[in-house]
C-alpha atoms as a PDB file:
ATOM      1  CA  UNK A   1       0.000   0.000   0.000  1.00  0.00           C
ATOM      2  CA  UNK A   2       2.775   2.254   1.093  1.00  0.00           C
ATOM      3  CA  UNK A   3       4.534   1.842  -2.180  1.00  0.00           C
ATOM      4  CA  UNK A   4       1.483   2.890  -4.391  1.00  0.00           C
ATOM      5  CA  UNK A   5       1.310   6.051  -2.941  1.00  0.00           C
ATOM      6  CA  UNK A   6       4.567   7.713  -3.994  1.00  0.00           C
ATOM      7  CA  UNK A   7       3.579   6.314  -8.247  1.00  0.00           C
ATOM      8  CA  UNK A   8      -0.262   7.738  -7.018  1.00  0.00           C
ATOM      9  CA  UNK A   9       1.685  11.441  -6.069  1.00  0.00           C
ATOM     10  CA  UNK A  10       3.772  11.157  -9.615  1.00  0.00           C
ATOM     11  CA  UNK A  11       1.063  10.228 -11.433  1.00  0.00           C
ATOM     12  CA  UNK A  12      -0.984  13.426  -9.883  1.00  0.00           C
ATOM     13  CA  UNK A  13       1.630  15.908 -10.613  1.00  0.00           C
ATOM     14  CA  UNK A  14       2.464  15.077 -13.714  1.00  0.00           C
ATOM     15  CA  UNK A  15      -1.656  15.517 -14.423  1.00  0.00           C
ATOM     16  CA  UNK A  16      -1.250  19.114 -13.039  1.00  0.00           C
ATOM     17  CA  UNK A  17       1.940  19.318 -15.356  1.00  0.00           C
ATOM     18  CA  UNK A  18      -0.343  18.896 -18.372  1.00  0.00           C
ATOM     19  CA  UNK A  19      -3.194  20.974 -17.459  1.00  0.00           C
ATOM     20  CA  UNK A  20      -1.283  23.426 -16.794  1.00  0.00           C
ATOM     21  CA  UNK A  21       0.405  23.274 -20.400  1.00  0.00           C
ATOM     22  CA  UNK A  22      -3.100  22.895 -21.565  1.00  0.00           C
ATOM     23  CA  UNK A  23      -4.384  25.924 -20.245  1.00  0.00           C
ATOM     24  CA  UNK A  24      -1.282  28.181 -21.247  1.00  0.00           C
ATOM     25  CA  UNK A  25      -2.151  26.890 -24.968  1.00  0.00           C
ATOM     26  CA  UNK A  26      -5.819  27.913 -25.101  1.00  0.00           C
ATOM     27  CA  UNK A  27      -4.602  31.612 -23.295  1.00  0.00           C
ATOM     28  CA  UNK A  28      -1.589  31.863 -25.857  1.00  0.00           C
ATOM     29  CA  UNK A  29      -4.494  31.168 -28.784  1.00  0.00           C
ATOM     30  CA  UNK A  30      -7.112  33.338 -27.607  1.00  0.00           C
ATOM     31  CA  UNK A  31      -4.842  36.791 -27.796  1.00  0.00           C
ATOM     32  CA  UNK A  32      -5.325  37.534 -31.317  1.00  0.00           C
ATOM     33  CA  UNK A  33      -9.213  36.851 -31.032  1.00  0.00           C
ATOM     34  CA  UNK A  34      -8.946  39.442 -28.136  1.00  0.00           C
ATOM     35  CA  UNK A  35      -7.648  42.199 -30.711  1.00  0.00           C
ATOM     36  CA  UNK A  36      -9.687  41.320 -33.264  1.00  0.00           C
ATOM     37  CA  UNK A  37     -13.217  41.447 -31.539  1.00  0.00           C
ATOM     38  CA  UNK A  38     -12.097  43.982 -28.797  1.00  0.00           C
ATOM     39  CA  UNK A  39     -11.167  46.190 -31.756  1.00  0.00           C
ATOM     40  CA  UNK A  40     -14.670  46.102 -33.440  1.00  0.00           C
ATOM     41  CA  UNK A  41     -16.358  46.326 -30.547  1.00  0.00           C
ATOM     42  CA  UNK A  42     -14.081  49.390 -29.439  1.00  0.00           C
ATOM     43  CA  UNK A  43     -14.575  51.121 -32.495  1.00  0.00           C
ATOM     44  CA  UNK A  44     -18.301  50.230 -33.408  1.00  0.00           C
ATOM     45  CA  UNK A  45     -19.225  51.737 -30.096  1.00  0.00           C
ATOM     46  CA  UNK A  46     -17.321  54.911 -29.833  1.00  0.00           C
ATOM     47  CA  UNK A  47     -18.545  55.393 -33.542  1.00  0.00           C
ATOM     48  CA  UNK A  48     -21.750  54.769 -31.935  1.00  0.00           C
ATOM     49  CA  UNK A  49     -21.208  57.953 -29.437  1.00  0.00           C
ATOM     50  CA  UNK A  50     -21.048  60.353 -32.991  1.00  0.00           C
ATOM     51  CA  UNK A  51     -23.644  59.094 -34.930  1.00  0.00           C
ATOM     52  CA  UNK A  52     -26.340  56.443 -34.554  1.00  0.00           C
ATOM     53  CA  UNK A  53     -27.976  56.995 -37.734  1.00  0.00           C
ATOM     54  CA  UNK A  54     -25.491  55.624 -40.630  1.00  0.00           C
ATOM     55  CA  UNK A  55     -22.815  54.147 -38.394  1.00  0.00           C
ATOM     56  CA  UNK A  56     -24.665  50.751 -36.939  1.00  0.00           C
ATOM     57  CA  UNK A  57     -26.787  50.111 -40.320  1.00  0.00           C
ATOM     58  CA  UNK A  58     -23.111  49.827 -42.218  1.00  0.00           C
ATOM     59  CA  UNK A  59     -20.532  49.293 -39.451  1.00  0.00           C
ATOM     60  CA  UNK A  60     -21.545  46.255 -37.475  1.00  0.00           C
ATOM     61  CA  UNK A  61     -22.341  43.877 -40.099  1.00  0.00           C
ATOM     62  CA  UNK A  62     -19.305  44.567 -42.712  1.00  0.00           C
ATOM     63  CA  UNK A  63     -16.732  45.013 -39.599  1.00  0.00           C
ATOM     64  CA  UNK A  64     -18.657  41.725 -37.957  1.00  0.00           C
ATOM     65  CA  UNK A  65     -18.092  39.495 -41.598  1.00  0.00           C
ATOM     66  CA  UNK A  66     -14.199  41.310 -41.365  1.00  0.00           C
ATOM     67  CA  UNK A  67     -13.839  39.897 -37.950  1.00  0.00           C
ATOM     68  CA  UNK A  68     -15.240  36.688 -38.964  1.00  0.00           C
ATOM     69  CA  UNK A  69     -12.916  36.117 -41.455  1.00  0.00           C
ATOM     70  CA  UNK A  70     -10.286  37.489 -39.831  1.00  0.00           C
ATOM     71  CA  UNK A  71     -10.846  35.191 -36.802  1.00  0.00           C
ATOM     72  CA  UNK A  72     -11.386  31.898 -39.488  1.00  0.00           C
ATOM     73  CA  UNK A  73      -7.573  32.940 -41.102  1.00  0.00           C
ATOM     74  CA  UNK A  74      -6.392  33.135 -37.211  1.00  0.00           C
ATOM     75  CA  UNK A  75      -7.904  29.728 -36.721  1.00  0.00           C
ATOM     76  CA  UNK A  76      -6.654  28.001 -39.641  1.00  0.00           C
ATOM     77  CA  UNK A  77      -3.400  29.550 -39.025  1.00  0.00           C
ATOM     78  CA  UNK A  78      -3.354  28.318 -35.318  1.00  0.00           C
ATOM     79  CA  UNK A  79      -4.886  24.638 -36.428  1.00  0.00           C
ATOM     80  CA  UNK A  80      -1.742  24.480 -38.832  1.00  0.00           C
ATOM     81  CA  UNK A  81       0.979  25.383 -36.475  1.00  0.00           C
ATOM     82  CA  UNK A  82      -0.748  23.055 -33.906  1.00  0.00           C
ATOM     83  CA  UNK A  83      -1.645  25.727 -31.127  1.00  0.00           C
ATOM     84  CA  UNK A  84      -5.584  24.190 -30.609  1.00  0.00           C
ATOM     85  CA  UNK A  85      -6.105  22.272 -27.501  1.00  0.00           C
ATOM     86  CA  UNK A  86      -7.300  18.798 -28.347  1.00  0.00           C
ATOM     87  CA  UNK A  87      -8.930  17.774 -24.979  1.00  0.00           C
ATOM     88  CA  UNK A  88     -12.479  19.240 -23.945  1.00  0.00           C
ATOM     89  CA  UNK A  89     -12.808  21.380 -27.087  1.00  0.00           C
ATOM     90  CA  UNK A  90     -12.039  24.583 -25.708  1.00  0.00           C
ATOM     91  CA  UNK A  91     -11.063  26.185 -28.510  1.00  0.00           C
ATOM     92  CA  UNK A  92     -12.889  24.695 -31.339  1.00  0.00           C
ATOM     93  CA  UNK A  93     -16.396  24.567 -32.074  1.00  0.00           C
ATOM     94  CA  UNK A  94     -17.433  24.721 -28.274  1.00  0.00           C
ATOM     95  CA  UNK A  95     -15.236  27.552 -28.058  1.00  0.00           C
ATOM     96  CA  UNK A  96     -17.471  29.653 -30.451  1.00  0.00           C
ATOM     97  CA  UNK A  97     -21.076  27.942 -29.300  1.00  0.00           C
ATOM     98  CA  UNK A  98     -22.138  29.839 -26.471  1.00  0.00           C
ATOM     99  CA  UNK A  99     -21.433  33.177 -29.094  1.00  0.00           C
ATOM    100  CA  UNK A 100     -23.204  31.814 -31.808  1.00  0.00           C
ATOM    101  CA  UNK A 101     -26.211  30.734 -29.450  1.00  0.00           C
ATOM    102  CA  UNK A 102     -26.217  34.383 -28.137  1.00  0.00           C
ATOM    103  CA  UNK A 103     -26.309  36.045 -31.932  1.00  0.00           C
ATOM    104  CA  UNK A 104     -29.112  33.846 -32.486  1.00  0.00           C
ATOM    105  CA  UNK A 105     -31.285  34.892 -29.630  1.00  0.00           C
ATOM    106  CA  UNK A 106     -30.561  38.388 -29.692  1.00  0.00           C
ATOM    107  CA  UNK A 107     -30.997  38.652 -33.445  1.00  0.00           C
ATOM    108  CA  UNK A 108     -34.644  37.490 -33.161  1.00  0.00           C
ATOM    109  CA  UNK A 109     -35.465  39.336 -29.724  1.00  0.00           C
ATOM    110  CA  UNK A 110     -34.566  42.444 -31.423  1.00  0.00           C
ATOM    111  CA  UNK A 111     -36.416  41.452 -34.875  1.00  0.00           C
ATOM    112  CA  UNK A 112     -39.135  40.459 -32.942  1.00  0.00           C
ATOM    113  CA  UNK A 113     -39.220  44.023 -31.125  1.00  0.00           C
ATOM    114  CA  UNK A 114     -38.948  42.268 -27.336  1.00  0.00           C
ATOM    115  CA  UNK A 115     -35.733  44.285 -27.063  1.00  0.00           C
ATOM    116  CA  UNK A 116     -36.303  48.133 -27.735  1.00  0.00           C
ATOM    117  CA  UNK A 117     -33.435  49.967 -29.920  1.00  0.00           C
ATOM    118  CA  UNK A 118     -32.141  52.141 -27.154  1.00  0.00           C
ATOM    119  CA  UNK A 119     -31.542  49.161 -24.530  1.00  0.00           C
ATOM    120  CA  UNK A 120     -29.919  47.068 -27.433  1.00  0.00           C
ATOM    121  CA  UNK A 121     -26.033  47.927 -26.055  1.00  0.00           C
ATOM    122  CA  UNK A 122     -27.109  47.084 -22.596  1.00  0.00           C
ATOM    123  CA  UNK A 123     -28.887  43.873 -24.204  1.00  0.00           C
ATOM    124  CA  UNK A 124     -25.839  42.942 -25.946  1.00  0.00           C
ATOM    125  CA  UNK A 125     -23.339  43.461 -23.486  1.00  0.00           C
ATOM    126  CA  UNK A 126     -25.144  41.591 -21.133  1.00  0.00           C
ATOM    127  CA  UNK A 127     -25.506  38.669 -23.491  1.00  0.00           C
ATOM    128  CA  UNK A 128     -22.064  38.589 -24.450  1.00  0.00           C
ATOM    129  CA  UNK A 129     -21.347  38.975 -20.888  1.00  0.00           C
ATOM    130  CA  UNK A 130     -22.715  35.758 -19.987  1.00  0.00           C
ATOM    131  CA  UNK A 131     -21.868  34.104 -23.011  1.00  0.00           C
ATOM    132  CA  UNK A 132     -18.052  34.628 -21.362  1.00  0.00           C
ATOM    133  CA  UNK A 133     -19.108  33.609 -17.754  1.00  0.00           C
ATOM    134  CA  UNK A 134     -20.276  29.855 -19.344  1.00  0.00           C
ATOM    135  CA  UNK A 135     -17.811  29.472 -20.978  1.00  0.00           C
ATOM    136  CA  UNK A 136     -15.582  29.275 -18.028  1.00  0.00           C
ATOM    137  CA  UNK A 137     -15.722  25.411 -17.380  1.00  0.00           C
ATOM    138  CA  UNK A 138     -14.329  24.925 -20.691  1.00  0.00           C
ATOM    139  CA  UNK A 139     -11.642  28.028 -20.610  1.00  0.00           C
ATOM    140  CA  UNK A 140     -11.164  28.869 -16.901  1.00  0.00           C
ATOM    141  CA  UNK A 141     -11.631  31.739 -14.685  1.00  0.00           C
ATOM    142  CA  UNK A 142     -10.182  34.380 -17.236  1.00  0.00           C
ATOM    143  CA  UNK A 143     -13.576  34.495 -19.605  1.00  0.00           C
ATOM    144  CA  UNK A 144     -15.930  34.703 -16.341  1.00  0.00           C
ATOM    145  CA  UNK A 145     -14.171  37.801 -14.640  1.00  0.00           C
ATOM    146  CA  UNK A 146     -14.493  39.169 -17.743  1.00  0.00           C
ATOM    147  CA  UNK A 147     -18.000  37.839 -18.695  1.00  0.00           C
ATOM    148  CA  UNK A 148     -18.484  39.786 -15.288  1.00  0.00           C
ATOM    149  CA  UNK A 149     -17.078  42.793 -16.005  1.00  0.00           C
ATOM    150  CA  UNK A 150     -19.531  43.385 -19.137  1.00  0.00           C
ATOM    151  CA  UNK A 151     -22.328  42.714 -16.825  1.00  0.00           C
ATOM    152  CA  UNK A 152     -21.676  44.600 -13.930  1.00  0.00           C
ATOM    153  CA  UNK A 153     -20.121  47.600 -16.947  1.00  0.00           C
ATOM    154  CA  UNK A 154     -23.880  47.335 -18.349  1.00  0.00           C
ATOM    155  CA  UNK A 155     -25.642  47.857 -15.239  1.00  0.00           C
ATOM    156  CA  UNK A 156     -23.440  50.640 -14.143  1.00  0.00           C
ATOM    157  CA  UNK A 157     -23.217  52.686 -17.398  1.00  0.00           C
ATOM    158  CA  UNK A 158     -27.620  51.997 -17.662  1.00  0.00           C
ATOM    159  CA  UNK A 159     -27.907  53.039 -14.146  1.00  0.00           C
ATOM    160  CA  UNK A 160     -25.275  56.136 -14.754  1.00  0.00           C
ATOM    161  CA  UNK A 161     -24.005  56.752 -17.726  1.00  0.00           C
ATOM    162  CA  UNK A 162     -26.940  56.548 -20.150  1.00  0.00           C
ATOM    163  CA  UNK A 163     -26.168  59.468 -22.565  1.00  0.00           C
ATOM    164  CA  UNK A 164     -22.566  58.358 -22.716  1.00  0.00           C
ATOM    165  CA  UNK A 165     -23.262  54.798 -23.180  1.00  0.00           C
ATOM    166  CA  UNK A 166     -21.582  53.969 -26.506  1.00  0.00           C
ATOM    167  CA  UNK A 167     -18.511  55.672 -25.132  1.00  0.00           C
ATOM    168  CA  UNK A 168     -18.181  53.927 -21.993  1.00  0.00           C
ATOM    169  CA  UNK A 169     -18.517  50.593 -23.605  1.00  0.00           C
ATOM    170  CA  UNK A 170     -16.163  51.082 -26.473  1.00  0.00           C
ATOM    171  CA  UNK A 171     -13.541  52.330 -24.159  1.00  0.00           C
ATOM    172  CA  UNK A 172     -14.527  49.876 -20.841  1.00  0.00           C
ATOM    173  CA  UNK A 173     -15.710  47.565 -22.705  1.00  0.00           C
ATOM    174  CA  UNK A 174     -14.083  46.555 -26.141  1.00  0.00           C
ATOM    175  CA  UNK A 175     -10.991  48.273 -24.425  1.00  0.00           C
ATOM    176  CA  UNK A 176     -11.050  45.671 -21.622  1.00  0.00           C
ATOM    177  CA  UNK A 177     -11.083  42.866 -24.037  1.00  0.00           C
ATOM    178  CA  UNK A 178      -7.747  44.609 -26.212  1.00  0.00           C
ATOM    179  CA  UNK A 179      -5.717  45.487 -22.241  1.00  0.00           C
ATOM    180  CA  UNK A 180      -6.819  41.364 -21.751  1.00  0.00           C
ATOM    181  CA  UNK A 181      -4.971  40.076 -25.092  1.00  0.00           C
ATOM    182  CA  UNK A 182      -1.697  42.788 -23.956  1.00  0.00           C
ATOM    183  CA  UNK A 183      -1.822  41.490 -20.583  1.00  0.00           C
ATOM    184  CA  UNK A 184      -1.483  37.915 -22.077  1.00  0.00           C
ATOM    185  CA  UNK A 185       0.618  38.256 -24.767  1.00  0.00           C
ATOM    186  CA  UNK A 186       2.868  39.970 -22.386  1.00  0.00           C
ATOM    187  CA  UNK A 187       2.731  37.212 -19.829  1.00  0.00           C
ATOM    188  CA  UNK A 188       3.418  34.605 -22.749  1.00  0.00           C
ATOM    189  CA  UNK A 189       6.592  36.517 -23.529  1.00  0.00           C
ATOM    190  CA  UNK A 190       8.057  36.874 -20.385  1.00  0.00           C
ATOM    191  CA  UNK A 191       7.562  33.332 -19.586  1.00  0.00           C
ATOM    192  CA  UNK A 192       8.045  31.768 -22.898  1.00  0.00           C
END
């Protein structure tokens, strides 16, 4: 018994070993979907602040096919060099599920006129918000404090800040998401 117990404490550590390797991976991949998304979300809303008339019926579709693209070429690049997580899906399809689930839903409560036009950022940042809080058991505690952040940044700026709403959440909000991907990228360089 005493002798299984010392292979039992190997076996265990080397387990932490490799998901903590795992979750490095998916944080090192994530970055440049942090710059791409914080970006439009940074600039659609601060456009927002200036005009609200021509800005969302052009910007948020063509910049969200843009990002789409952009974040298919990041994928394919990533799946090539080998930087996807394999175990739990994390990155892959499940990765993008709980986003795509929240586009759905908030496309038709809008078309169906449950959601009226000047809640829709507070809607949406909500949403998004707790599209980022379930995906936590599949990408850790990074996407819920920040899945937090856009709800609690929501409430707030409806509660306070409602003429300067656009502003707030393109610089709080998409801004929070690009200071995320510097944070990381600058953790992945100093520690390799």
């Amino acid at each position: 018994m005493a002798s299984h117990e010392p292979q039992q404490a190997l076996q265990d550590i080397d387990f932490i070993k490799r998901l903590i390797a795992r979750n490095q991976s998916k944080l090192a991949s994530s970055i440049p979907y942090m710059f791409i998304w914080g970006t439009y979300l940074m600039i659609g809303f601060i456009g927002m602040q200036f005009n609200q008339t021509c800005w969302p019926i052009w910007y948020w579709s063509i910049a969200a096919v843009l990002g789409g693209l952009l974040s298919a070429l990041t994928g394919i690049r990533q799946s090539r060099r080998g930087l996807f997580a394999k175990d739990g899906g994390a990155i892959g399809w499940m990765f993008w599920l709980p986003f795509l689930v929240i586009l759905a839903a908030g496309s038709f409560m809008m078309a169906a006129d449950i959601i009226r036009m000047e809640y829709a950022a507070f809607f949406w940042f909500m949403l998004v918000g707790i599209a980022y809080v379930s995906m936590g058991p599949l990408a850790g505690k990074g996407p819920v404090i920040l899945g937090i952040w856009f709800v609690v940044l929501s409430m707030l700026t409806r509660l306070f800040l409602v003429d300067y709403q656009y502003l707030v959440f393109g610089l709080l909000g998409g801004g929070s998401i690009l200071a995320t991907g510097f944070i990381l990228q600058q953790r992945r360089r100093k520690h390799g």
